[in-house]
PDB file of N, CA and C in Angstrom:
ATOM      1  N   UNK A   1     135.995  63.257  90.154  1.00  0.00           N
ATOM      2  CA  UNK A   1     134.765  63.951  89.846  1.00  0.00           C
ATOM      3  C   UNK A   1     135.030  65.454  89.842  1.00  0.00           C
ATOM      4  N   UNK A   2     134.456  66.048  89.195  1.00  0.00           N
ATOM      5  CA  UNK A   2     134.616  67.801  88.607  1.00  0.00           C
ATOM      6  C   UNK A   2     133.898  68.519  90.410  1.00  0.00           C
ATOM      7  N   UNK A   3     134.444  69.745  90.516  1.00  0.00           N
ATOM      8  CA  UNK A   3     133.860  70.126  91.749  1.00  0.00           C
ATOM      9  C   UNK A   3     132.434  70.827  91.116  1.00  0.00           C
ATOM     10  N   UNK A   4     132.004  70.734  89.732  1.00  0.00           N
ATOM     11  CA  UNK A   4     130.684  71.043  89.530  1.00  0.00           C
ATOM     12  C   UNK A   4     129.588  70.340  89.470  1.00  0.00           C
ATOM     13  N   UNK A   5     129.930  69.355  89.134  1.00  0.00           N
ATOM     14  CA  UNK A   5     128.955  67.799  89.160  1.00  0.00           C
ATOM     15  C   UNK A   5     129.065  67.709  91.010  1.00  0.00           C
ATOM     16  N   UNK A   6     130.019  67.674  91.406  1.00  0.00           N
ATOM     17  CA  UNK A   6     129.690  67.593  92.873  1.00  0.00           C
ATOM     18  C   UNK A   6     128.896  68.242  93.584  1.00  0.00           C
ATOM     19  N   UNK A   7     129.332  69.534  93.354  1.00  0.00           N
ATOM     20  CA  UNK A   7     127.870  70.535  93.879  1.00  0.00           C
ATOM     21  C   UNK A   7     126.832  70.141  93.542  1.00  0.00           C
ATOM     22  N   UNK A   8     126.969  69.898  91.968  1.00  0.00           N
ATOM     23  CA  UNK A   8     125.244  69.440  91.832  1.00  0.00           C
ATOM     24  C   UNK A   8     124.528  68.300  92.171  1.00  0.00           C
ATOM     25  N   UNK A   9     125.601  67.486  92.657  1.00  0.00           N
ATOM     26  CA  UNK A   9     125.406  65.900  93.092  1.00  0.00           C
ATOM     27  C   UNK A   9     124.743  66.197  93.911  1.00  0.00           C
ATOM     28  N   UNK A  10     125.389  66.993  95.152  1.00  0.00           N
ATOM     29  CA  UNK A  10     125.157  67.323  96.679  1.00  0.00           C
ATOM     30  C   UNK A  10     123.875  67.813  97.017  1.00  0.00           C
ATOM     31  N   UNK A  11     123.723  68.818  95.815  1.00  0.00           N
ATOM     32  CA  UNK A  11     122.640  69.649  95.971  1.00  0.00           C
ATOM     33  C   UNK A  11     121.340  69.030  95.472  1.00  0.00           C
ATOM     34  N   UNK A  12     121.277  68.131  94.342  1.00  0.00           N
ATOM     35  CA  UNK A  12     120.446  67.379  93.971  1.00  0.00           C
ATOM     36  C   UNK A  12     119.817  66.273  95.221  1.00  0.00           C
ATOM     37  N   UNK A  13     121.150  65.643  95.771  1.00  0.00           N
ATOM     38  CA  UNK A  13     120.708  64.575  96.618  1.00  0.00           C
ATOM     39  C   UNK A  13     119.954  65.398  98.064  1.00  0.00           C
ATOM     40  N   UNK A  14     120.182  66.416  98.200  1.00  0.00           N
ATOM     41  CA  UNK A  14     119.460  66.865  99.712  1.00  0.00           C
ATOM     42  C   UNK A  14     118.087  67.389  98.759  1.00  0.00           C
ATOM     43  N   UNK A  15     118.273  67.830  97.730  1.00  0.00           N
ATOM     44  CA  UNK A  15     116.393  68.384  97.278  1.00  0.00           C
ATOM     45  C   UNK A  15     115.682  66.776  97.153  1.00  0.00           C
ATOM     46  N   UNK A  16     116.226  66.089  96.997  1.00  0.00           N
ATOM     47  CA  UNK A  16     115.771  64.181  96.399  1.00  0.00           C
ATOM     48  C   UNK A  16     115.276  63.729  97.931  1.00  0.00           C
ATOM     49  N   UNK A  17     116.371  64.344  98.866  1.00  0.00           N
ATOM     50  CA  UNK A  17     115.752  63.795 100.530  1.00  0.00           C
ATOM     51  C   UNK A  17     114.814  64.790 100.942  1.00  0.00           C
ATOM     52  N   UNK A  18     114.644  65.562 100.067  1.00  0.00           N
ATOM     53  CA  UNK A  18     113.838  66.590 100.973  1.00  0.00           C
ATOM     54  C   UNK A  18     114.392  67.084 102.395  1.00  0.00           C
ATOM     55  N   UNK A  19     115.523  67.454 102.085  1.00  0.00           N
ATOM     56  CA  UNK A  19     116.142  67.751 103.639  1.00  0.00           C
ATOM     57  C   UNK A  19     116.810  69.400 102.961  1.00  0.00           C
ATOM     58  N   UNK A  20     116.036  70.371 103.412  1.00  0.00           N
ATOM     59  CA  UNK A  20     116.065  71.594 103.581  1.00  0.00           C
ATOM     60  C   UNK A  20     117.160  72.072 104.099  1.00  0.00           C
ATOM     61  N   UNK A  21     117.510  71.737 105.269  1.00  0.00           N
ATOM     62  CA  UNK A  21     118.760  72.086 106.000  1.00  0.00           C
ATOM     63  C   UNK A  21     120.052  71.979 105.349  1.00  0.00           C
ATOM     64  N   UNK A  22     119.828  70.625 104.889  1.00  0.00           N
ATOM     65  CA  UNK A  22     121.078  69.751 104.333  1.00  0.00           C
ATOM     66  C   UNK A  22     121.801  70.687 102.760  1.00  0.00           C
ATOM     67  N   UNK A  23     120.353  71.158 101.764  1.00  0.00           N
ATOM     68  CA  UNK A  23     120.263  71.862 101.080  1.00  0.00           C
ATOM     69  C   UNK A  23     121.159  73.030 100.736  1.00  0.00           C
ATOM     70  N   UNK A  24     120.460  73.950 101.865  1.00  0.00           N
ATOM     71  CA  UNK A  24     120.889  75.664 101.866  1.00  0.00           C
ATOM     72  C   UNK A  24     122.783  75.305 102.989  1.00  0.00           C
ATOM     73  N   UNK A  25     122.545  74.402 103.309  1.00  0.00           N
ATOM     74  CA  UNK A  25     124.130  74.032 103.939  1.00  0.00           C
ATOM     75  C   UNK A  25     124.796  74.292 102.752  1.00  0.00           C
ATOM     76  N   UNK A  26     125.006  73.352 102.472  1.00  0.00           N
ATOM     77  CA  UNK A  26     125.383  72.945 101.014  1.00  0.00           C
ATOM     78  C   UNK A  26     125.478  74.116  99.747  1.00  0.00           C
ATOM     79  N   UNK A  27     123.926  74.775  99.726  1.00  0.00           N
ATOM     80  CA  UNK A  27     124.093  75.895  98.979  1.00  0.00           C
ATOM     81  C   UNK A  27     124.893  77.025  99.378  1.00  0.00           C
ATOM     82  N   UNK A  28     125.059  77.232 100.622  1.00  0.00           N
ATOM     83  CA  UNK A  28     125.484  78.261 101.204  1.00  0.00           C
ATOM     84  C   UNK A  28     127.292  78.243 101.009  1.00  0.00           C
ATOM     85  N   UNK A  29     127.792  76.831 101.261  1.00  0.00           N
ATOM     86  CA  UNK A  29     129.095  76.924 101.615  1.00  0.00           C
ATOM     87  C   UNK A  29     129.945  76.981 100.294  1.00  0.00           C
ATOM     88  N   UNK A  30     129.372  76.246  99.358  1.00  0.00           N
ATOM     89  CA  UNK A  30     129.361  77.136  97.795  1.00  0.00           C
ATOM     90  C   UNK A  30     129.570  78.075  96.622  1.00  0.00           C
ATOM     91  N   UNK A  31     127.972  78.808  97.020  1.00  0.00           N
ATOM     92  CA  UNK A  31     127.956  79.439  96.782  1.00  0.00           C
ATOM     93  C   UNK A  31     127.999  81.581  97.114  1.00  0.00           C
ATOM     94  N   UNK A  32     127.410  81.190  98.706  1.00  0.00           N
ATOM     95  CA  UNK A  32     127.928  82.573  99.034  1.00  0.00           C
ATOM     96  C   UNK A  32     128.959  82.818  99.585  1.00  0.00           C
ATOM     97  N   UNK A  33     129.577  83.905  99.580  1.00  0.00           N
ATOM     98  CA  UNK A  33     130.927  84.611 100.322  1.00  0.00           C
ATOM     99  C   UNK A  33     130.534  85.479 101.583  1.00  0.00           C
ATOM    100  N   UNK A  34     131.765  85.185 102.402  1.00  0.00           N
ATOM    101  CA  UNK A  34     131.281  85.934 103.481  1.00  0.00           C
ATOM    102  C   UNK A  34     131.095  87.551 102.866  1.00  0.00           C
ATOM    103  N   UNK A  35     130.319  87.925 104.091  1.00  0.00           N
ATOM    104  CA  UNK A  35     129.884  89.578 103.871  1.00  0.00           C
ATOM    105  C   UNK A  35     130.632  90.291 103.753  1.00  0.00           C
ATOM    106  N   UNK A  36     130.863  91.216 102.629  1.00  0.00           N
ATOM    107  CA  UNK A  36     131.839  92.364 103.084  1.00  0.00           C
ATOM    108  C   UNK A  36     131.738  93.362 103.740  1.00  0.00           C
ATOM    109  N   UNK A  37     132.643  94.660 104.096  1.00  0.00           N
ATOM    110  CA  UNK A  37     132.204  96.101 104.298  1.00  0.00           C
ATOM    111  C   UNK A  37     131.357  96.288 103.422  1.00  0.00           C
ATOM    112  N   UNK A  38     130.676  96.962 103.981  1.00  0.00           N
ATOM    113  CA  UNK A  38     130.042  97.940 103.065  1.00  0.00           C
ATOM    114  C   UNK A  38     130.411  99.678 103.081  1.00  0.00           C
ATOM    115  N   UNK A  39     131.099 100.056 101.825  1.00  0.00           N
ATOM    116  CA  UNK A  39     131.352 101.745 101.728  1.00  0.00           C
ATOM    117  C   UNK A  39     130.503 102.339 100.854  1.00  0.00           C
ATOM    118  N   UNK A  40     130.410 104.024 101.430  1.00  0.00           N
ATOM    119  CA  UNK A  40     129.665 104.604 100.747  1.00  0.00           C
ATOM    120  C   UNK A  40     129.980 105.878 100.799  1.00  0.00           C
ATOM    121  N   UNK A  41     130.418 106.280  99.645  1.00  0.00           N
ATOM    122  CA  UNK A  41     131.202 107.992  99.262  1.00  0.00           C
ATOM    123  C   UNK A  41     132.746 107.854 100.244  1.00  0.00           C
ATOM    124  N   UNK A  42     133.386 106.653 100.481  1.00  0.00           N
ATOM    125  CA  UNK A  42     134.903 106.670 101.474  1.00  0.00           C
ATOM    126  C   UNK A  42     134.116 106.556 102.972  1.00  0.00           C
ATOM    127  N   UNK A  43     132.894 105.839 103.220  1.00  0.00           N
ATOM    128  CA  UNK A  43     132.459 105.854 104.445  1.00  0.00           C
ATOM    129  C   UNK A  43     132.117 104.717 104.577  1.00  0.00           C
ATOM    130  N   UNK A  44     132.580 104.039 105.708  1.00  0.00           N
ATOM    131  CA  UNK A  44     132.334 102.967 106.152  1.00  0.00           C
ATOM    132  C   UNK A  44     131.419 102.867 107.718  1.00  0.00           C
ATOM    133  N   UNK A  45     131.070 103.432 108.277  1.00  0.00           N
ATOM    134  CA  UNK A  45     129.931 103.649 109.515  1.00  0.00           C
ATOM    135  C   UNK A  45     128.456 103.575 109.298  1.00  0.00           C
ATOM    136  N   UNK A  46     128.150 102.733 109.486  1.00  0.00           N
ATOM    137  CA  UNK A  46     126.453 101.948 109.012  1.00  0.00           C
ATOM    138  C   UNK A  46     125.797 103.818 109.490  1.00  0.00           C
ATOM    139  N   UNK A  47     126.175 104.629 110.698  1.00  0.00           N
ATOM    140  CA  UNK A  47     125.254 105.471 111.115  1.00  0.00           C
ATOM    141  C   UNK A  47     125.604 106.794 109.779  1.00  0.00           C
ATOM    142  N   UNK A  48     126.600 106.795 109.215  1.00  0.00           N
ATOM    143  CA  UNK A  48     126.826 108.064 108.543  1.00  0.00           C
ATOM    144  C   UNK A  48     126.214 107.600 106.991  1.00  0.00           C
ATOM    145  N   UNK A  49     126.636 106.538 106.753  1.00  0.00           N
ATOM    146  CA  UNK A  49     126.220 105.863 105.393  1.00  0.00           C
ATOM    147  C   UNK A  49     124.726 106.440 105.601  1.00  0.00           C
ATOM    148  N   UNK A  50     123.610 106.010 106.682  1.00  0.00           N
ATOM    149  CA  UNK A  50     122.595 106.193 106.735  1.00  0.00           C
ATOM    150  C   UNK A  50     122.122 107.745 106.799  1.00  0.00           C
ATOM    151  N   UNK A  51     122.669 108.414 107.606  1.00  0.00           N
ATOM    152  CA  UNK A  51     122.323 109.769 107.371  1.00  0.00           C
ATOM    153  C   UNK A  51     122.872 110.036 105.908  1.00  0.00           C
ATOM    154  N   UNK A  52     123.937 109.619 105.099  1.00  0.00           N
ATOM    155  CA  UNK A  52     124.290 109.940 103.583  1.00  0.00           C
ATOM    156  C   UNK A  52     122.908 109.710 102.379  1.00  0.00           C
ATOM    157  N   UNK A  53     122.611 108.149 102.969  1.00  0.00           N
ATOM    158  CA  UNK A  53     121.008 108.272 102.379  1.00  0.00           C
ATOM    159  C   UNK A  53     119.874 109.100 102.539  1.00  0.00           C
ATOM    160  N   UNK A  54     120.013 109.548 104.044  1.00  0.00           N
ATOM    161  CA  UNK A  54     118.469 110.228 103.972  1.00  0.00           C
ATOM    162  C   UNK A  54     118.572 111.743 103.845  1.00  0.00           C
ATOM    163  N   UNK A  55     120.047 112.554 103.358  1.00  0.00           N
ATOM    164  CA  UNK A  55     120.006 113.599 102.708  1.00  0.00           C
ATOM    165  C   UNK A  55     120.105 113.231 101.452  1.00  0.00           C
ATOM    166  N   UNK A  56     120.562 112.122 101.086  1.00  0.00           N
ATOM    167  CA  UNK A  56     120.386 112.172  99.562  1.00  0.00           C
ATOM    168  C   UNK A  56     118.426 112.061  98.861  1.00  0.00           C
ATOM    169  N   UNK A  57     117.926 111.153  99.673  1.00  0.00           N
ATOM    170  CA  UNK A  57     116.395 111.226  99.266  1.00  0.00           C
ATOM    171  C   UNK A  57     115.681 112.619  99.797  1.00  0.00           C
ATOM    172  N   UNK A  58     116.229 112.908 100.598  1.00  0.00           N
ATOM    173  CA  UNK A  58     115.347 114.284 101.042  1.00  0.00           C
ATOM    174  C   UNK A  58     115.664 115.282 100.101  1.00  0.00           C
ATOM    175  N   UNK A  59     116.857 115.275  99.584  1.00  0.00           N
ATOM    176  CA  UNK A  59     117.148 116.130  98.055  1.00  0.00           C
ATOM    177  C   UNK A  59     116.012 115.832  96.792  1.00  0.00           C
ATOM    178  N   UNK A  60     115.933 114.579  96.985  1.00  0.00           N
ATOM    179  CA  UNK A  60     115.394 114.039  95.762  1.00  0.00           C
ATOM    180  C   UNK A  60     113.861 113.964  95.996  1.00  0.00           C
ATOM    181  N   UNK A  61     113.064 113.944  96.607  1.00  0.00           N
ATOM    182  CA  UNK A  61     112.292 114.202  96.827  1.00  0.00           C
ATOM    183  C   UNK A  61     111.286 115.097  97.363  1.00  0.00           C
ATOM    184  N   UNK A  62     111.890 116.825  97.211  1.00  0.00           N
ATOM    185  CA  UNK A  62     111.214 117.635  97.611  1.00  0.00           C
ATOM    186  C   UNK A  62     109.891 117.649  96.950  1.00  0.00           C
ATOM    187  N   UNK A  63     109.108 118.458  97.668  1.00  0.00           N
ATOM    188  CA  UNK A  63     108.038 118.959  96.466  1.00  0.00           C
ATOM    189  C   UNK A  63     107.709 119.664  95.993  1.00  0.00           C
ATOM    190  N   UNK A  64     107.352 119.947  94.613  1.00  0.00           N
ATOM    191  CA  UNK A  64     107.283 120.975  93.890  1.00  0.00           C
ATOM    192  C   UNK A  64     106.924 122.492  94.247  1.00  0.00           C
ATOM    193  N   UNK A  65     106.048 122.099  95.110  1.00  0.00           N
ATOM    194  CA  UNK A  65     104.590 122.969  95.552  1.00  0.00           C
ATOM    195  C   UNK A  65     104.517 122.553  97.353  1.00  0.00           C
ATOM    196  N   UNK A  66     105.407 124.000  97.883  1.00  0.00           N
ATOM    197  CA  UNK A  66     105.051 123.160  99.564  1.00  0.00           C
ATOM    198  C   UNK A  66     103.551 123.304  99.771  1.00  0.00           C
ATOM    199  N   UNK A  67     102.592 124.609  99.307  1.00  0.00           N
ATOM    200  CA  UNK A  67     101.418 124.566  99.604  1.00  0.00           C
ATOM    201  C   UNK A  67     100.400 123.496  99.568  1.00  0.00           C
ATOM    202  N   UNK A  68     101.159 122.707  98.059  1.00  0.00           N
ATOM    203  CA  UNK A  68      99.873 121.711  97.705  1.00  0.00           C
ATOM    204  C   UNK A  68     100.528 120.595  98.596  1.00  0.00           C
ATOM    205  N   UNK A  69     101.759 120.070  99.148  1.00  0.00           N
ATOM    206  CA  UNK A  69     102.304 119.334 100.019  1.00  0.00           C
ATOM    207  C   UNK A  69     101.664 119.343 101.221  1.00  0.00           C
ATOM    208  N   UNK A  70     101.889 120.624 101.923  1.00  0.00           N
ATOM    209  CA  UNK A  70     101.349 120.747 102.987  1.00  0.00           C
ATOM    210  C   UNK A  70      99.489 120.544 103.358  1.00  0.00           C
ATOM    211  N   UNK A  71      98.899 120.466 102.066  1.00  0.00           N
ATOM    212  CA  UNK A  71      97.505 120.169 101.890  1.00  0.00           C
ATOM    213  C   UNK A  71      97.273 118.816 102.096  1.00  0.00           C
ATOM    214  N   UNK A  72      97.918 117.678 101.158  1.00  0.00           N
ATOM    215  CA  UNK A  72      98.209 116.362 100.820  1.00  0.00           C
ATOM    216  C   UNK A  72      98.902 115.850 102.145  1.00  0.00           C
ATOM    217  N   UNK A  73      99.766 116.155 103.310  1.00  0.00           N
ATOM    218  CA  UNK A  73      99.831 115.645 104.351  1.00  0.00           C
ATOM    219  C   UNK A  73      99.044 115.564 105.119  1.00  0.00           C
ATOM    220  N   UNK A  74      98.025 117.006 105.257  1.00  0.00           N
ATOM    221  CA  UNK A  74      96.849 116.979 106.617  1.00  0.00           C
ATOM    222  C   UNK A  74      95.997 116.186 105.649  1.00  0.00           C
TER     223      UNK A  74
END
């Protein structure tokens, strides 16, 4: 048997039992890969990656007008 008909065998027969568990087992071992790193700009530290985001949106989102900003917050 092809290992694609099998998957779908597998996967068919746990949606047919209604067995959920049996399912995303099945789907999981499959189809996802374990997690990788995650990098960002040669950085790999979840805390710097994160400060890398929130100067990048604080760039991107100034506002035009601090007066009318500062109105629109209070």
């Amino acid at each position: 048997m092809q290992p694609s008909v099998s998957y779908s065998n597998d996967l068919h027969d746990a949606l047919l039992c209604k067995n959920g568990t049996a399912f995303w087992k099945c789907w999981r071992s499959r189809f996802e890969t374990a997690s990788k790193g995650v990098e960002v700009e040669q950085c790999c530290d979840p805390n710097n990656i994160a400060t890398k985001f929130a100067c990048n949106f604080s760039k991107a989102y100034k506002a035009n007008n601090e007066q009318q900003a500062e109105v629109l917050r209070k």
